[in-house]
N, C-alpha and C. Protein backbone atom coordinates (compact mmCIF):
# COMPACT_ATOMS: atom_id res chain seq x y z
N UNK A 1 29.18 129.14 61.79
CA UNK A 1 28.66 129.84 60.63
C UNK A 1 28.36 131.28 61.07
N UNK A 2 28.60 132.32 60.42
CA UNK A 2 28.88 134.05 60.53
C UNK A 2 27.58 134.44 59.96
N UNK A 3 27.31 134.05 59.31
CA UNK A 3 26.78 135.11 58.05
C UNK A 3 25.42 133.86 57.49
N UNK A 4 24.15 133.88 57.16
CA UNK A 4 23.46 133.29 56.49
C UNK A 4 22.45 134.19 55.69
N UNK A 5 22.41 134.48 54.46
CA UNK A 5 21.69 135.10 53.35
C UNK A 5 20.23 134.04 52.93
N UNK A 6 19.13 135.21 52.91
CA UNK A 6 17.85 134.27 52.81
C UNK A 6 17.26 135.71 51.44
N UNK A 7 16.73 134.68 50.62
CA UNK A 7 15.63 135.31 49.93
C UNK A 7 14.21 134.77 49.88
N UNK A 8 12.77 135.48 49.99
CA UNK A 8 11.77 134.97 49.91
C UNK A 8 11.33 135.69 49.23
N UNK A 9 10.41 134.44 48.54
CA UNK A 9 9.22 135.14 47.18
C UNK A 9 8.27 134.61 47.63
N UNK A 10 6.92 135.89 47.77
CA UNK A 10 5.63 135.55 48.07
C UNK A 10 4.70 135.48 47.33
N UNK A 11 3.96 134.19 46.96
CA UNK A 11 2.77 134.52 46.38
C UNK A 11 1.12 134.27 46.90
N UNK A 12 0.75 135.69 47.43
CA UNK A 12 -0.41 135.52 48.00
C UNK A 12 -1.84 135.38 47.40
N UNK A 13 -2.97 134.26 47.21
CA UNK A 13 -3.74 134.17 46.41
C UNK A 13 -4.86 135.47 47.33
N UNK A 14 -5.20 134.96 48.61
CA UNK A 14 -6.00 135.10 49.51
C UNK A 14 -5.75 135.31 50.79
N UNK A 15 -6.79 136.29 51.31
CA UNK A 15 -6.41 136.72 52.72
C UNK A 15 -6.76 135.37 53.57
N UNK A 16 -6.26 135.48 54.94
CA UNK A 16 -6.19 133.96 55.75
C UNK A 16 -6.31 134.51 57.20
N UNK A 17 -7.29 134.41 57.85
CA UNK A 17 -7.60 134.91 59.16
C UNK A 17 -6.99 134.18 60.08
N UNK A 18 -5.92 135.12 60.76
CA UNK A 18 -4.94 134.30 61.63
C UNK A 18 -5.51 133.66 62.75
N UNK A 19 -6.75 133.19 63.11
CA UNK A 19 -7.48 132.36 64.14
C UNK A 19 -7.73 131.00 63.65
N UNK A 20 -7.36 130.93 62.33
CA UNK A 20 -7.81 130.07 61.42
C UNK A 20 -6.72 128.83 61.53
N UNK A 21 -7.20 127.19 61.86
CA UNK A 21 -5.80 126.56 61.64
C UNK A 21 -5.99 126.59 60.34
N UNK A 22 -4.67 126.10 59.44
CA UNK A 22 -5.09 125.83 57.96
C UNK A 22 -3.88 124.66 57.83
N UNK A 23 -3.52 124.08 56.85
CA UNK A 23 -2.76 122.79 56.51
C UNK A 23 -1.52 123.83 55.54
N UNK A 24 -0.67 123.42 56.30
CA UNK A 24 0.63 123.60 55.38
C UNK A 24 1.39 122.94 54.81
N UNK A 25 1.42 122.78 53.67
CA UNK A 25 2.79 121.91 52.63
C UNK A 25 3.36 122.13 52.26
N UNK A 26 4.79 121.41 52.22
CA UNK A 26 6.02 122.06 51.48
C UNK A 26 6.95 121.18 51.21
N UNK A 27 7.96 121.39 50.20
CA UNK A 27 8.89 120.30 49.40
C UNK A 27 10.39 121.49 49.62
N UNK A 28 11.17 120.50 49.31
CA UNK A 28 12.51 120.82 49.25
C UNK A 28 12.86 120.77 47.46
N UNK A 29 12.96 122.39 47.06
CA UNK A 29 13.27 122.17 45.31
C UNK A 29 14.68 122.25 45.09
N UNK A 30 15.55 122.10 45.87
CA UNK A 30 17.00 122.23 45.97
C UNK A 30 17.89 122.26 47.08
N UNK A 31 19.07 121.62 46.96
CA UNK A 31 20.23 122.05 47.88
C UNK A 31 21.35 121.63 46.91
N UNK A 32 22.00 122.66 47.19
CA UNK A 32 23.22 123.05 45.74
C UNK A 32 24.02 123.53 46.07
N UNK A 33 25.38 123.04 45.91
CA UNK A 33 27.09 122.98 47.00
C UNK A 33 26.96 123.96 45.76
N UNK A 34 27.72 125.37 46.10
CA UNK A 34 28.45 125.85 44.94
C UNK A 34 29.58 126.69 45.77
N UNK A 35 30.68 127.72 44.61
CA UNK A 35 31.71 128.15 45.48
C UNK A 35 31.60 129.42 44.72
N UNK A 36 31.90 130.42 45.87
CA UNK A 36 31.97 131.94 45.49
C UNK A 36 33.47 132.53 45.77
N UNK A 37 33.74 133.67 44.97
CA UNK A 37 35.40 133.94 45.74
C UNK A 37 35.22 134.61 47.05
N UNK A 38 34.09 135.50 47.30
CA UNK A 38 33.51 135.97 48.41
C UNK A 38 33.61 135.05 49.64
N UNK A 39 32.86 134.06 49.31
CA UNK A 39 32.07 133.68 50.90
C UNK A 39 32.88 132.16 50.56
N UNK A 40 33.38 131.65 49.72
CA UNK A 40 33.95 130.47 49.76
C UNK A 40 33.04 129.37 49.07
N UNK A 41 33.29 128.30 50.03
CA UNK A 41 31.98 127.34 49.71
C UNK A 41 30.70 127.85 50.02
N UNK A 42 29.67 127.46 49.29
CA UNK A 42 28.57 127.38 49.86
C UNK A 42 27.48 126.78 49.59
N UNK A 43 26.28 126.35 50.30
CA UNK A 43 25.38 125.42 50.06
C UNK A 43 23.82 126.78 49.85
N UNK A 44 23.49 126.33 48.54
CA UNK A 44 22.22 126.99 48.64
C UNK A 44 20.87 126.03 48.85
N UNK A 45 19.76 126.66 49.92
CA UNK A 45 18.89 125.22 50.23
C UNK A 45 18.01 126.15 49.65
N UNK A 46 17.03 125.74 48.69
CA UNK A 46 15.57 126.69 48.40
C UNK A 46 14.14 125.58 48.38
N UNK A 47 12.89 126.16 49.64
CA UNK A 47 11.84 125.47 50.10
C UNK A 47 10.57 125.75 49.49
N UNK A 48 9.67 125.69 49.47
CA UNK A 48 8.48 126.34 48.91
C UNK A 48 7.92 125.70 50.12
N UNK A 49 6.91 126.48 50.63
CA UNK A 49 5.60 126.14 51.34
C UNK A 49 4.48 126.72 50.96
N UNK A 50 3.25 125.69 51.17
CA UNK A 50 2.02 126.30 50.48
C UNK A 50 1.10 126.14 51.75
N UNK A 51 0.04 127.45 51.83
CA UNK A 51 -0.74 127.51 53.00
C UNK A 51 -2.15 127.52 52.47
N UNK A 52 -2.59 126.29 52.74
CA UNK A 52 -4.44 126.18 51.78
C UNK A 52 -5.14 126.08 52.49
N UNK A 53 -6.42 126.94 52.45
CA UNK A 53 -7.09 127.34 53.09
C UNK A 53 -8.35 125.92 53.14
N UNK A 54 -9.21 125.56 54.21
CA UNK A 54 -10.01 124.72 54.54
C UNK A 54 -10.93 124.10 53.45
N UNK A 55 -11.06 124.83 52.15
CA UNK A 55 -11.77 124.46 51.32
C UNK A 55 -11.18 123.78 50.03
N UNK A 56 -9.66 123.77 50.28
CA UNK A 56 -8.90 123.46 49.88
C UNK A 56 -8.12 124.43 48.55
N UNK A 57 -8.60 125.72 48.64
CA UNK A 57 -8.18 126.55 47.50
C UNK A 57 -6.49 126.67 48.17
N UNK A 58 -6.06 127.54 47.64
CA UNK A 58 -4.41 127.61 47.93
C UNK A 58 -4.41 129.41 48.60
N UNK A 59 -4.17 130.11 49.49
CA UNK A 59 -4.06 130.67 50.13
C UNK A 59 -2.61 131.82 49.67
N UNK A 60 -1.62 130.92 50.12
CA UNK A 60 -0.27 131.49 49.23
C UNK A 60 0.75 130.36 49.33
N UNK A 61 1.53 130.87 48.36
CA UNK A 61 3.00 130.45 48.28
C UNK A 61 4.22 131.09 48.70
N UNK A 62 5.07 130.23 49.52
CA UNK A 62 6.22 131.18 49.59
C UNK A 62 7.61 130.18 49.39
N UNK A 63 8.60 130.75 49.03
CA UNK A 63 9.76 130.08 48.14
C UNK A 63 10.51 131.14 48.87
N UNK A 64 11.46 130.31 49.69
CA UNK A 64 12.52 130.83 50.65
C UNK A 64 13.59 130.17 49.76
N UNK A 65 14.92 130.79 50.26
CA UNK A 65 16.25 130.56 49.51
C UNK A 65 17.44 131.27 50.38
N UNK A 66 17.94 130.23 51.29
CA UNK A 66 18.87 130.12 52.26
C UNK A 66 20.07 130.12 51.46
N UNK A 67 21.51 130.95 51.40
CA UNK A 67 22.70 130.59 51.74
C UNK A 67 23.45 130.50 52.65
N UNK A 68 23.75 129.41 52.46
CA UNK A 68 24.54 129.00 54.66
C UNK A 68 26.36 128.92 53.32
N UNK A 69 26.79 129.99 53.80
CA UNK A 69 28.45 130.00 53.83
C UNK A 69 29.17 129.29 54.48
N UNK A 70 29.97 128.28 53.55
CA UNK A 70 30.77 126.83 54.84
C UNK A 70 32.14 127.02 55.12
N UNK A 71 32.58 128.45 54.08
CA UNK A 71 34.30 128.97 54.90
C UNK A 71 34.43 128.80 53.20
N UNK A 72 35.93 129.10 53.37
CA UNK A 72 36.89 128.69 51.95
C UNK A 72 37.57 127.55 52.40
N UNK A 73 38.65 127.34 51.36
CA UNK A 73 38.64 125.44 51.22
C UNK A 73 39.97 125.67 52.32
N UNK A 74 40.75 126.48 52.65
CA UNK A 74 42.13 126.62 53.35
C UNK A 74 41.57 126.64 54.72
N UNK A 75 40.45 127.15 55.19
CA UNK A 75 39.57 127.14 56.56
C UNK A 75 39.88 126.06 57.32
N UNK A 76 40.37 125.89 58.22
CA UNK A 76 40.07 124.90 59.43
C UNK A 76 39.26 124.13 59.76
């Protein structure tokens, strides 16, 4: 694989003192085969993780969005 394209969206509620452990969660909201004339096949994976702070409020969100390019279909 050559080439991998990422987008992230942040949403920060609250500041988070990096000495701090805190609990992180996160789900998988997609992985989605699609095909471009560009890059060929490709698989888009998009994650969310949430970082909540000890009292249990929510800290932030972030929603990453990977394209991993798998070639065109004539590729080897």
């Amino acid at each position: 694989m050559d080439e991998v394209f990422i987008q992230v969206r942040i949403s920060q509620c609250y500041s988070q003192a990096v000495t701090v452990t805190s609990p992180v969660r996160g789900q998988v909201n997609g992985l989605t085969r699609k095909r471009s004339r560009k890059l060929g096949i490709m698989d888009v994976l998009e994650y969310t993780l949430h970082l909540d702070r000890n009292d249990g409020t929510r800290a932030c969100t972030i929603t990453n969005t990977w394209i991993l390019p798998r070639g065109h279909d004539n590729a080897a």
